[in-house]
C-alpha atoms as a PDB file:
ATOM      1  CA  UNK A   1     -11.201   1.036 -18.122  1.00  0.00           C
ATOM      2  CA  UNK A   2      -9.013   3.564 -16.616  1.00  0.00           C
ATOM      3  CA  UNK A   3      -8.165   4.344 -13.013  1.00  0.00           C
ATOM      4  CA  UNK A   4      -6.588   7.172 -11.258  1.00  0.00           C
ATOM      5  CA  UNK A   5      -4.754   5.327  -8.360  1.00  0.00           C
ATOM      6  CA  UNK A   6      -2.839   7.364  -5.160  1.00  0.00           C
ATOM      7  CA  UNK A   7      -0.896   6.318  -2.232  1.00  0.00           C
ATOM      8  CA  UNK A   8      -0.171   8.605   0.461  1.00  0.00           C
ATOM      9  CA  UNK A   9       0.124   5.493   3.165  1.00  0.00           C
ATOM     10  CA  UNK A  10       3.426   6.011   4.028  1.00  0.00           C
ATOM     11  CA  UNK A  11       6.326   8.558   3.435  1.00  0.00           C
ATOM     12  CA  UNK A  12       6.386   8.066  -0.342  1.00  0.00           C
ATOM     13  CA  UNK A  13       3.358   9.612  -1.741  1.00  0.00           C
ATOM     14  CA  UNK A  14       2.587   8.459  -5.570  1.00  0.00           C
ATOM     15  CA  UNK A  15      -0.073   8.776  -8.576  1.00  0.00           C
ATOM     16  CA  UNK A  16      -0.497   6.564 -11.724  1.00  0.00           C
ATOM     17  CA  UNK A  17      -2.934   6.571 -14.473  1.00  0.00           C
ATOM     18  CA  UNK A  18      -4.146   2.311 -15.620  1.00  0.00           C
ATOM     19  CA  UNK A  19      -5.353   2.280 -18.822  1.00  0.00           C
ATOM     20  CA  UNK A  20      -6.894  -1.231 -19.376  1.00  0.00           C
ATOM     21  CA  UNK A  21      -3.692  -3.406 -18.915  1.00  0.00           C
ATOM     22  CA  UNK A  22      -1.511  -0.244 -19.517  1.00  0.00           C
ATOM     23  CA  UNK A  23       0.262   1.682 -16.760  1.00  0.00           C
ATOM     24  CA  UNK A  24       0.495   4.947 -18.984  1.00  0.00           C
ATOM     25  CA  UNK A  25       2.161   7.269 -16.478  1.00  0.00           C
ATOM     26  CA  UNK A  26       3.365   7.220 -12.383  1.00  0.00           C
ATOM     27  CA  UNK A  27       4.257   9.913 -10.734  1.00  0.00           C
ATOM     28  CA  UNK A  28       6.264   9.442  -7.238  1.00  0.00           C
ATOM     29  CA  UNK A  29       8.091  11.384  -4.409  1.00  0.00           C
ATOM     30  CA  UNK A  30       9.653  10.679  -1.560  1.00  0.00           C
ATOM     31  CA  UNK A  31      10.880  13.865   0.117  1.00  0.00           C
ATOM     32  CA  UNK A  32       9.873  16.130   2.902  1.00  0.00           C
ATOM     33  CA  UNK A  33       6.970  17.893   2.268  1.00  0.00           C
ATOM     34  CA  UNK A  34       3.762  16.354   3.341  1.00  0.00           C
ATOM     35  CA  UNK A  35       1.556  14.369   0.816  1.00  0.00           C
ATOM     36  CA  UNK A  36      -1.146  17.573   1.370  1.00  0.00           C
ATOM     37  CA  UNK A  37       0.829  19.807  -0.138  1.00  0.00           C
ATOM     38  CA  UNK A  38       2.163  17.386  -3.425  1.00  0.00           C
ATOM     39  CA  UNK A  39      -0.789  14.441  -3.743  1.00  0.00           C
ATOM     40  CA  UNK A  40      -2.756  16.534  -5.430  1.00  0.00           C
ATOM     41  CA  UNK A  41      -0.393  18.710  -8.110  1.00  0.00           C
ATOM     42  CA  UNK A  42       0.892  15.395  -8.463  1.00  0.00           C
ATOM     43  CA  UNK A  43      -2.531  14.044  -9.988  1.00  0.00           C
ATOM     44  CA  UNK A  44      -2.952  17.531 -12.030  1.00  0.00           C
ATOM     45  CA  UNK A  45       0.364  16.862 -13.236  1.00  0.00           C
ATOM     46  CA  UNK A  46      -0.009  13.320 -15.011  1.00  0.00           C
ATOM     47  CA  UNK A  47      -3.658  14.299 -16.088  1.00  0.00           C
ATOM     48  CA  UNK A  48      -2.694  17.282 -17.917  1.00  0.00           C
ATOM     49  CA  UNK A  49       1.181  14.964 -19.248  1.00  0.00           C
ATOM     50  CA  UNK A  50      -1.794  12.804 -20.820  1.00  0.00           C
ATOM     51  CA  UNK A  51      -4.218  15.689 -21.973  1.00  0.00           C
ATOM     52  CA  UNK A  52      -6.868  13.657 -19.977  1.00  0.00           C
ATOM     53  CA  UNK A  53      -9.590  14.990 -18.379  1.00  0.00           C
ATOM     54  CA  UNK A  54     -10.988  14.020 -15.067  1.00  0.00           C
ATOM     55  CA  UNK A  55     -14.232  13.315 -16.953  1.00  0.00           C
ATOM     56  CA  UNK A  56     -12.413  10.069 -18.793  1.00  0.00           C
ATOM     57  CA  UNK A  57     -11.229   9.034 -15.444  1.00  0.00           C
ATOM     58  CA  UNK A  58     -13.688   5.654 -14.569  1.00  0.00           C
ATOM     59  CA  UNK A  59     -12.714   4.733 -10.705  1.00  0.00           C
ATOM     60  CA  UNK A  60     -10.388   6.407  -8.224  1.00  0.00           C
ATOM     61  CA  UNK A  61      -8.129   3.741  -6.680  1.00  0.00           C
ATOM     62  CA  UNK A  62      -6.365   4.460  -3.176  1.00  0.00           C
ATOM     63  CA  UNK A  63      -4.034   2.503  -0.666  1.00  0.00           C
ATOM     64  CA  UNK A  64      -6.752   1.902   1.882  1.00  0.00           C
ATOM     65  CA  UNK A  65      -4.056   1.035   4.688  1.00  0.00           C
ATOM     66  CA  UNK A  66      -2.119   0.115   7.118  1.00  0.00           C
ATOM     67  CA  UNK A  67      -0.173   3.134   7.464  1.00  0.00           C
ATOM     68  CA  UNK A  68       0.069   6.399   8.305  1.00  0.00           C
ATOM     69  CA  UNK A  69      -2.905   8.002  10.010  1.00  0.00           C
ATOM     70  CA  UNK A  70      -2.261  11.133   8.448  1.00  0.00           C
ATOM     71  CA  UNK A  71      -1.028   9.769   5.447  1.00  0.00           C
ATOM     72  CA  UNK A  72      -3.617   7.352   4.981  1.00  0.00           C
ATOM     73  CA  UNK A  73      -6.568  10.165   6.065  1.00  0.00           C
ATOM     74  CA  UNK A  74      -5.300  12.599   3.156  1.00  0.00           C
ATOM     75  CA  UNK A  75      -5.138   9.878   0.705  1.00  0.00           C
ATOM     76  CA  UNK A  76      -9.217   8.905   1.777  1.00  0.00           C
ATOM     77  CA  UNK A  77     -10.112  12.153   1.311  1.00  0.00           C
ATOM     78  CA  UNK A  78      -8.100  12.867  -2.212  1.00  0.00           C
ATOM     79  CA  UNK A  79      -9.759   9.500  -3.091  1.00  0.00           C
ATOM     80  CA  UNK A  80     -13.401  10.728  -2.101  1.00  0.00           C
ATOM     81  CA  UNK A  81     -13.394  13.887  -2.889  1.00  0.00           C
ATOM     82  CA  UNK A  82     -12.764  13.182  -6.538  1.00  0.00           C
ATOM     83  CA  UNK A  83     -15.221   9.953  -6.953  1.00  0.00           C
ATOM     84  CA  UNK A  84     -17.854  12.267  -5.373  1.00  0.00           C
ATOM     85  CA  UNK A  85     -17.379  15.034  -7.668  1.00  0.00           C
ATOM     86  CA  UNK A  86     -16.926  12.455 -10.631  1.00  0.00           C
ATOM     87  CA  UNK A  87     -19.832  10.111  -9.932  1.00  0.00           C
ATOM     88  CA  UNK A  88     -17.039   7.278 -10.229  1.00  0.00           C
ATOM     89  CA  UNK A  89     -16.688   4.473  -7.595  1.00  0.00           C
ATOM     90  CA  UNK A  90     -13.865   4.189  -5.429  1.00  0.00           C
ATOM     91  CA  UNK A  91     -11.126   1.454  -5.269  1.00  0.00           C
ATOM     92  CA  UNK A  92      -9.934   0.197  -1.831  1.00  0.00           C
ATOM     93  CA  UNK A  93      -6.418  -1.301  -2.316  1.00  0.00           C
ATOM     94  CA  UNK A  94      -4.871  -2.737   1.189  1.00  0.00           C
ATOM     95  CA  UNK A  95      -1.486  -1.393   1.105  1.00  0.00           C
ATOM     96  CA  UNK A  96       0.499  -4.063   2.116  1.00  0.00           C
ATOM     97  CA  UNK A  97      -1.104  -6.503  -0.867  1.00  0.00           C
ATOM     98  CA  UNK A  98      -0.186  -3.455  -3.161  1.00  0.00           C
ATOM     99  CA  UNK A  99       3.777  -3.701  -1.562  1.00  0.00           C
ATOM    100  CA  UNK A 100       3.716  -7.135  -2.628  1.00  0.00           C
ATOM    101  CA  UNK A 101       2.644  -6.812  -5.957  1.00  0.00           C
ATOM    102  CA  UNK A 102       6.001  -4.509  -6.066  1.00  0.00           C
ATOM    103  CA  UNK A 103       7.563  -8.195  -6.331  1.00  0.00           C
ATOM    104  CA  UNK A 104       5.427  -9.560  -8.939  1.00  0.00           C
ATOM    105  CA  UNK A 105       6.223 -12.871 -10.346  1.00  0.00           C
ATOM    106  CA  UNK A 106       8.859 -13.733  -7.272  1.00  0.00           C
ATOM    107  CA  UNK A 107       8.338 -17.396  -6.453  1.00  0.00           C
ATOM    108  CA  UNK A 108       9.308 -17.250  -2.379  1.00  0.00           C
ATOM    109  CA  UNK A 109       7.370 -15.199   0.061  1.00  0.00           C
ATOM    110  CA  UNK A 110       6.997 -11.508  -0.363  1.00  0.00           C
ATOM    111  CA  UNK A 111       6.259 -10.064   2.895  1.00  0.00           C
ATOM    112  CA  UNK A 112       6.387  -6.059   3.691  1.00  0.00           C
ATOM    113  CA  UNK A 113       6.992  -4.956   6.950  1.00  0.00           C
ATOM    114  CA  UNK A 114       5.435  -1.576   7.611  1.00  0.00           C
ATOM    115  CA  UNK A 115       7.129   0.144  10.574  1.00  0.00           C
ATOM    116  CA  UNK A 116       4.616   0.222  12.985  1.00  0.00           C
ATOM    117  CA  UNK A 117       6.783   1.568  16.107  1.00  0.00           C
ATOM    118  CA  UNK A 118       7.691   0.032  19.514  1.00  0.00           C
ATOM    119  CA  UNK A 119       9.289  -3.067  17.347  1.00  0.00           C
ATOM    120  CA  UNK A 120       5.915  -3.800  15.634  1.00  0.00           C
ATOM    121  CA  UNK A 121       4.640  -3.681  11.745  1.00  0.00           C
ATOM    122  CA  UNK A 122       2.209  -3.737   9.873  1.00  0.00           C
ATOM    123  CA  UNK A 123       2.734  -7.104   7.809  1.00  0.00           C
ATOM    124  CA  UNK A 124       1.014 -10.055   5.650  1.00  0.00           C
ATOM    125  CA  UNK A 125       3.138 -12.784   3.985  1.00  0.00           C
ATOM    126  CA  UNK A 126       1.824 -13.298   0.245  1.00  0.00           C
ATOM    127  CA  UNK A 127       2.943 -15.511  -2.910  1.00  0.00           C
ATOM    128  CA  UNK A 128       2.199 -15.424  -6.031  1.00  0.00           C
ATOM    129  CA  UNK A 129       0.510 -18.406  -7.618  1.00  0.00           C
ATOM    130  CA  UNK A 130       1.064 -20.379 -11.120  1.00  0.00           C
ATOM    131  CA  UNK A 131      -0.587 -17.529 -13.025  1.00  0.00           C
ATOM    132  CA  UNK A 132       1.164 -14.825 -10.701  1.00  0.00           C
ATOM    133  CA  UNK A 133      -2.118 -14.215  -8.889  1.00  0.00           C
ATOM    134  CA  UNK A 134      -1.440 -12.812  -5.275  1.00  0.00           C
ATOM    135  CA  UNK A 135      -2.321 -15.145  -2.847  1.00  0.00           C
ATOM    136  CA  UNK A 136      -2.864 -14.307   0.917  1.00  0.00           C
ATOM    137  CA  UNK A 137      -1.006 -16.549   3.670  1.00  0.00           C
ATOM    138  CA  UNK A 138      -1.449 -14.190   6.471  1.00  0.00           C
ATOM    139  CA  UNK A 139      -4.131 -11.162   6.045  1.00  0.00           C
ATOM    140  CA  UNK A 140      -2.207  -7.506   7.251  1.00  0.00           C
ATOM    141  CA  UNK A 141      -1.933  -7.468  11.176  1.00  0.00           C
ATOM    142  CA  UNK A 142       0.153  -5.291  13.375  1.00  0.00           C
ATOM    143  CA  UNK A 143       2.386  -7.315  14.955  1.00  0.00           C
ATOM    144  CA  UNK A 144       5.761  -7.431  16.905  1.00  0.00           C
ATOM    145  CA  UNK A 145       8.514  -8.314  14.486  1.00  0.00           C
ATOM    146  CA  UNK A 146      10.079 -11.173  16.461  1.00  0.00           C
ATOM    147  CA  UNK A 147       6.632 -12.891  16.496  1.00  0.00           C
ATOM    148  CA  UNK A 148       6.707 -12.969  12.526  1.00  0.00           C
ATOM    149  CA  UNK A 149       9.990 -13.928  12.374  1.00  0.00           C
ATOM    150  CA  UNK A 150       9.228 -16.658  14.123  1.00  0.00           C
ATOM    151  CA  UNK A 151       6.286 -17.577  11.995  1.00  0.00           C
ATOM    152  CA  UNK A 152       8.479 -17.262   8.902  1.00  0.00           C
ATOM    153  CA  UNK A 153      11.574 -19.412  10.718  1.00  0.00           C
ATOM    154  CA  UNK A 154       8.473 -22.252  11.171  1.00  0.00           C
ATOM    155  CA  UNK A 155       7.569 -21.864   7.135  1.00  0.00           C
ATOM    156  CA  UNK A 156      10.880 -22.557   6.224  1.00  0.00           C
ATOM    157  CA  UNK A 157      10.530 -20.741   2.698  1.00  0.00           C
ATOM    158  CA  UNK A 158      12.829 -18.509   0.906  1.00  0.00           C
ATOM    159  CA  UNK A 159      11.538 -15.072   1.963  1.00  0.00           C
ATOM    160  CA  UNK A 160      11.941 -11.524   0.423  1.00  0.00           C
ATOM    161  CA  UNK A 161      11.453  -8.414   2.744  1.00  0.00           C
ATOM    162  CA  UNK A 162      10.026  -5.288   1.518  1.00  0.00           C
ATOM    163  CA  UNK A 163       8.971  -1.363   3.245  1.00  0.00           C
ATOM    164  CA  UNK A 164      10.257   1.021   5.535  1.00  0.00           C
ATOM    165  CA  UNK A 165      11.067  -1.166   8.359  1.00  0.00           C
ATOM    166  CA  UNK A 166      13.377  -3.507   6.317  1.00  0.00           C
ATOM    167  CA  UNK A 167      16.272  -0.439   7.612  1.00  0.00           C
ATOM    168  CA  UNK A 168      15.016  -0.307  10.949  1.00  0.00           C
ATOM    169  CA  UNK A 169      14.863  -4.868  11.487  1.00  0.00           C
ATOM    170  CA  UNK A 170      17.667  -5.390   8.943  1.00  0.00           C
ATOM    171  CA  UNK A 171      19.719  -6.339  11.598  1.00  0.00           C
ATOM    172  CA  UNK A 172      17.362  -8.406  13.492  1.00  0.00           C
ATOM    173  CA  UNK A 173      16.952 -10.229  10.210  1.00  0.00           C
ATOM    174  CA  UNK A 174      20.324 -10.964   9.749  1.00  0.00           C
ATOM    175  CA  UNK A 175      20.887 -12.281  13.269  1.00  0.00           C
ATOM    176  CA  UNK A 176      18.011 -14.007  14.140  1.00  0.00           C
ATOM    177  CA  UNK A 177      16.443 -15.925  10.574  1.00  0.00           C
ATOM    178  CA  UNK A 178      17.067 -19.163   9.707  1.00  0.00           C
ATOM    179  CA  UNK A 179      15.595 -18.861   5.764  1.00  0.00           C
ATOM    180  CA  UNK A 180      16.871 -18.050   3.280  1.00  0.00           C
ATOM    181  CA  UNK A 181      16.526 -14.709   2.512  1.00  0.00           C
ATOM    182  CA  UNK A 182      16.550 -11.250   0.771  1.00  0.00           C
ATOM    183  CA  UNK A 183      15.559  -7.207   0.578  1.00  0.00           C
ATOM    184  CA  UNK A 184      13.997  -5.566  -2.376  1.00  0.00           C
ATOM    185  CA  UNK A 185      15.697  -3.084  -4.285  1.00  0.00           C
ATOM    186  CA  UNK A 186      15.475  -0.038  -2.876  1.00  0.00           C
ATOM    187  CA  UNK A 187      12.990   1.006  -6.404  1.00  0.00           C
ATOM    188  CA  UNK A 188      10.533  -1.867  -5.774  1.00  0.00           C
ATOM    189  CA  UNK A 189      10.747  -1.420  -1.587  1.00  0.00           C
ATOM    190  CA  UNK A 190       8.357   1.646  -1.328  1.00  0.00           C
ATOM    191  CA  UNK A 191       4.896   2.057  -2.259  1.00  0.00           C
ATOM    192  CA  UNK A 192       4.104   2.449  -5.596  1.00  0.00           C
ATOM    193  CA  UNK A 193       1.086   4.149  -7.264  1.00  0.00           C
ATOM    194  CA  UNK A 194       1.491   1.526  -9.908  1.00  0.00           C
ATOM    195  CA  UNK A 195       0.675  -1.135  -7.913  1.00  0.00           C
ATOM    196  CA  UNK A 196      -2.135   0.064  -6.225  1.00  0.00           C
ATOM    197  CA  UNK A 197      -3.492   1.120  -9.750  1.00  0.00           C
ATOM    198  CA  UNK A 198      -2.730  -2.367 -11.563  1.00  0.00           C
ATOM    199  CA  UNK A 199      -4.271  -4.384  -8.188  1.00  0.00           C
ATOM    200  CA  UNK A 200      -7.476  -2.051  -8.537  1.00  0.00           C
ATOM    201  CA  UNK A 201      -7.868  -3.270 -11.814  1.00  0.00           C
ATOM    202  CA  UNK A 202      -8.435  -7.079 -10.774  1.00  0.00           C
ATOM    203  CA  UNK A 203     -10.270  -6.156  -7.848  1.00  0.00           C
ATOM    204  CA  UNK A 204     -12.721  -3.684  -9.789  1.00  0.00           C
ATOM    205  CA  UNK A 205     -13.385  -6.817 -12.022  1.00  0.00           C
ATOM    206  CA  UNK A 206     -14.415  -8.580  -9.133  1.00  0.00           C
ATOM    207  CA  UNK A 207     -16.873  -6.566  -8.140  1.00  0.00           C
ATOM    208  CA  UNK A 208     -14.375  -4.832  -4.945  1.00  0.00           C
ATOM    209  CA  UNK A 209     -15.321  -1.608  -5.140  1.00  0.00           C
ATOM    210  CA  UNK A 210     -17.501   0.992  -3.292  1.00  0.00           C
ATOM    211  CA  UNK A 211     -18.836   4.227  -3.299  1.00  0.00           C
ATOM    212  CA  UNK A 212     -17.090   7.316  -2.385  1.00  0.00           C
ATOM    213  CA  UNK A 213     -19.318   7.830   1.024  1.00  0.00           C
ATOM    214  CA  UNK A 214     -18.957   4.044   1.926  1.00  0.00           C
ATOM    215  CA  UNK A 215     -15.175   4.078   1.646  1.00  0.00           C
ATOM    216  CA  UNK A 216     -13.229   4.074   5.024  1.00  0.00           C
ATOM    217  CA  UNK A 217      -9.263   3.684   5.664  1.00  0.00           C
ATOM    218  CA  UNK A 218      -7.760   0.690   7.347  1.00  0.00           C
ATOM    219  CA  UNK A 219      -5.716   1.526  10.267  1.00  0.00           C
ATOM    220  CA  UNK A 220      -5.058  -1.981  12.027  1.00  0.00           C
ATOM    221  CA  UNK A 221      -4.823  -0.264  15.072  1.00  0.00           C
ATOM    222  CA  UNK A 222      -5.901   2.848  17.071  1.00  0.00           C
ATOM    223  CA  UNK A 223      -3.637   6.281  16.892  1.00  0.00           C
ATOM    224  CA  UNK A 224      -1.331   7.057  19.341  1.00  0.00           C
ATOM    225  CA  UNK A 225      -3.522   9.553  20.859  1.00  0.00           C
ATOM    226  CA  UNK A 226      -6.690   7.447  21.265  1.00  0.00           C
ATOM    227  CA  UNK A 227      -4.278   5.314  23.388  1.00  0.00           C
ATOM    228  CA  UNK A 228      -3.047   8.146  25.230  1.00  0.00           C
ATOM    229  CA  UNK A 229      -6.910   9.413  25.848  1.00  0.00           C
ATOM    230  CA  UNK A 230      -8.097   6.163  26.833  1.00  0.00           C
ATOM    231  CA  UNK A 231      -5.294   5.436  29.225  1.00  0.00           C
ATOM    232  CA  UNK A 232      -6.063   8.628  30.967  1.00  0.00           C
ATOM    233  CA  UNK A 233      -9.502   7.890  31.386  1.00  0.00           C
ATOM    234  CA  UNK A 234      -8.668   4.879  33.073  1.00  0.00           C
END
């Protein structure tokens, strides 16, 4: 089995070939330029580092969301455009279980925190189980970061943070939890091609996958400017 798995969800855009169990290459940046202009030499790159063809490639994983609307629209696309042309069916990986597999095996909570503006994230709170299976405690919600906070003060578990608002609520975190608690290294606290890739694996064996025309991005909650039209409509 091998997948072709991208992430464009947030400012880190990434690639990764899974062969089988085997993560044989990952290709990530996290500069400037926007994902349209690297996503896709990024994929040509690591196809042509393997001499693979997109012929051998079986399913097209993508980080399906929360995240950004751009981001998250280019990586759909990438993702669709190449099933489609391929015949293959496409892998919908939520992106914040994806962030927590960055902390595989960690026995407290893993719990990402998506900068979501006007103090909200995007966020879930996962563990891993006996046989490091990800395990959902709270699906992905946007939320104000107080409010899970709170929730994770009332779970009274060891907890490490992960994502792009860990800078912007490190603070907040330090004044205000009462868990023990930690940040990911700065290599595990981005999305990671990888991850998506090795998740899209397990899900493709069971059965979570769709086809290129039926897959849709998650977004959690509506774009800035659908709130800005619909408030001026009011």
């Amino acid at each position: 089995m091998t997948i072709l798995a991208i992430d464009s969800s947030g400012l880190v855009a990434g690639a990764a070939v899974m062969e089988d169990e085997r993560m044989t290459a990952e290709y990530t940046v996290n500069y400037k330029k926007t994902h349209s202009q690297t996503l896709m030499p990024m994929v040509d790159t690591i196809l042509k580092g393997l001499d693979m063809g997109l012929d051998e490639i079986d399913a097209v994983a993508v980080s399906s969301g929360p995240g950004s609307f751009t981001g998250l629209r280019i990586g759909a696309a990438s993702a669709k455009g190449l099933a489609m042309a391929l015949n293959k069916p496409v892998i919908s990986v939520p992106t914040l279980e994806a962030l927590a597999y960055n902390l595989y095996g960690f026995r407290g909570l893993s719990v990402p925190i998506m900068d979501a503006r006007r103090e909200q994230v995007y966020t879930g709170i996962y563990e891993f189980g006996p046989e490091n299976e990800l395990l959902t405690l709270m699906e992905g919600a946007a939320m104000a970061f107080s409010k899970l906070l709170e929730r994770l003060n009332e779970l009274g578990r060891e907890v490490c943070f992960l994502g792009d608002g860990v800078p912007v609520f490190k603070e907040y975190i330090r004044n205000n939890a009462t868990v023990k608690y930690s940040f990911a290294p700065n290599h595990l606290s981005h999305q990671r091609a990888g991850s998506v890739g090795a998740l899209a694996l397990q899900y493709y064996k069971e059965g979570k996958y769709c086809t290129a025309a039926e897959m849709r991005p998650v977004y959690l909650r509506k774009s800035q400017a659908e709130r800005e039209r619909e408030q001026s409509l009011k």
